[in-house]
Protein backbone atom coordinates (compact mmCIF):
# COMPACT_ATOMS: atom_id res chain seq x y z
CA UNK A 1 6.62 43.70 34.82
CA UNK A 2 8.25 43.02 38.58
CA UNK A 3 9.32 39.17 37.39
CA UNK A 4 12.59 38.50 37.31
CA UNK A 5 12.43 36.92 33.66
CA UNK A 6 11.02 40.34 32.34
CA UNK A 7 13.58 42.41 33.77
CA UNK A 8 16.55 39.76 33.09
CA UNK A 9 16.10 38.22 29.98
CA UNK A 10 16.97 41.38 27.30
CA UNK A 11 17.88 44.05 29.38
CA UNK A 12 15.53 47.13 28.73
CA UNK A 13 13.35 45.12 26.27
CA UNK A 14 10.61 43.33 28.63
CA UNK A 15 9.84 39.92 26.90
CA UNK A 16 8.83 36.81 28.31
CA UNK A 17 10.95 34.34 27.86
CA UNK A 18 10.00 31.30 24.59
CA UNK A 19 11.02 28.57 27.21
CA UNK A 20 8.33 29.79 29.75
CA UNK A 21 5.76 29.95 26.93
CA UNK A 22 6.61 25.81 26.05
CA UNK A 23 7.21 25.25 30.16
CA UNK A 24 2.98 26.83 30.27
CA UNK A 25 1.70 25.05 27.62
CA UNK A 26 3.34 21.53 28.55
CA UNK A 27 1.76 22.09 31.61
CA UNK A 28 -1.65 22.73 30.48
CA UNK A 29 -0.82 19.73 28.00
CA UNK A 30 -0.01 17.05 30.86
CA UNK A 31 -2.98 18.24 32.68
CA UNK A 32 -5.16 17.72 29.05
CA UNK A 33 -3.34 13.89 29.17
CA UNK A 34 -3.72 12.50 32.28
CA UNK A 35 -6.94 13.63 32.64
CA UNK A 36 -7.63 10.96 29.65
CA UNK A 37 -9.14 7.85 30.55
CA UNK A 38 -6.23 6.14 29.25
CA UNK A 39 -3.75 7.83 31.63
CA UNK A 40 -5.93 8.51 34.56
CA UNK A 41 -3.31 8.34 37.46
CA UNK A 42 -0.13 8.03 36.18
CA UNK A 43 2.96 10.74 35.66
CA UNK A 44 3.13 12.83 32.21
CA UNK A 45 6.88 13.58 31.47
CA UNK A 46 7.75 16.47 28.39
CA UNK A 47 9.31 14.06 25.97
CA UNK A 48 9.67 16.48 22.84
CA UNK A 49 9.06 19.70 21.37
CA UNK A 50 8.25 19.23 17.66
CA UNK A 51 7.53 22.48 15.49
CA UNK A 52 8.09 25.02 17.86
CA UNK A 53 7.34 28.30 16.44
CA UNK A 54 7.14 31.73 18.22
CA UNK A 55 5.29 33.86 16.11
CA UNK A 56 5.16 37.24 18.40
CA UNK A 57 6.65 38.68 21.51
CA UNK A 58 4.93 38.46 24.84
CA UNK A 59 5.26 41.53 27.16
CA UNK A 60 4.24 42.25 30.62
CA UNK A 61 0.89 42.87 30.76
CA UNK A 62 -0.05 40.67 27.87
CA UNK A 63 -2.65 38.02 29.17
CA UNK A 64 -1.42 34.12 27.52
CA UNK A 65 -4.67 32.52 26.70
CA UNK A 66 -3.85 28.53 25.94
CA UNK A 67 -5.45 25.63 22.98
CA UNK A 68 -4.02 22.28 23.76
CA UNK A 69 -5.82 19.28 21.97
CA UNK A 70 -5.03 15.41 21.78
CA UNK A 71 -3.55 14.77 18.43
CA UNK A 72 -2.93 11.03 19.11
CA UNK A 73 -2.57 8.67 22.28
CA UNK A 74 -0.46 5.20 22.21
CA UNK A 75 0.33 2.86 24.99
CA UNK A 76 2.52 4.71 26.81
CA UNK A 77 2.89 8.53 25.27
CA UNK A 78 0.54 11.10 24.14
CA UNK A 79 1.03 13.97 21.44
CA UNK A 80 -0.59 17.33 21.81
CA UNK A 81 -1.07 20.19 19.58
CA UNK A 82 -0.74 23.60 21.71
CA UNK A 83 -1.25 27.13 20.92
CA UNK A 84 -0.23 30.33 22.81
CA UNK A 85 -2.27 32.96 21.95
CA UNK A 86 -2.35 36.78 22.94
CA UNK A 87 -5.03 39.42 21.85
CA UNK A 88 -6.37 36.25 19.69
CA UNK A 89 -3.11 36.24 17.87
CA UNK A 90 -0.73 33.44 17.89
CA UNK A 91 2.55 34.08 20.14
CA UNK A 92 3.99 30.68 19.80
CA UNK A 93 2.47 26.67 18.45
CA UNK A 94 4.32 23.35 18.80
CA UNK A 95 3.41 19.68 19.05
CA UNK A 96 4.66 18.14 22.63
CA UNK A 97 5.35 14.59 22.89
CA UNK A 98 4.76 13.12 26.53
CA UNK A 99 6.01 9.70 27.98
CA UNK A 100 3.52 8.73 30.19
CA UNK A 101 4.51 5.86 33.09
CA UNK A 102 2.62 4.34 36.10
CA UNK A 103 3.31 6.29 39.32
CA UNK A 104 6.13 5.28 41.63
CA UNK A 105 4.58 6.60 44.76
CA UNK A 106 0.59 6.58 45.65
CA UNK A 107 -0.28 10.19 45.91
């Protein structure tokens, strides 16, 4: 309830905001892709949201519980089916389209 985004985003109407719901699943997506063989060690970069759609409102206190799965892999991009659930109800589902490229620094 004390974020920022809760108290800021409608003003007496605590929501979380849909960008932070894609922003948390493309991150539990990139981590899904480049822990892939195919893309061991190299950088994941958000290329597309397809079929974004929020389905209910997340409030504070609501716990996010993620589904991301491979839907297909090509040379250089991988697309992943997510799901943002809460109380085993879907908040929000889209398809996310990475670009995936070779590091430019070792890490």
């Amino acid at each position: 309830m004390n974020e920022s985004f809760f108290r800021g985003h409608f003003p007496n109407n605590s929501v979380m905001p849909g960008v932070l719901i894609i922003e948390t699943l493309a991150q539990a997506a990139s981590i899904l892709i480049l822990k892939s063989p195919h893309f061991y060690k190299k950088t994941a970069y958000l290329g597309a949201i397809h079929k974004a759609r929020f389905r209910q409102m997340v409030r504070p206190g609501d716990v996010l519980k993620l589904n991301v799965v491979m839907k297909k892999v090509r040379s250089s991009m991988g697309i992943v089916e997510t799901q943002a659930f809460v109380n085993d109800k879907i908040a929000c589902n889209a398809e996310l389209v990475f670009i995936v490229a070779e590091r430019e620094e070792k890490i």
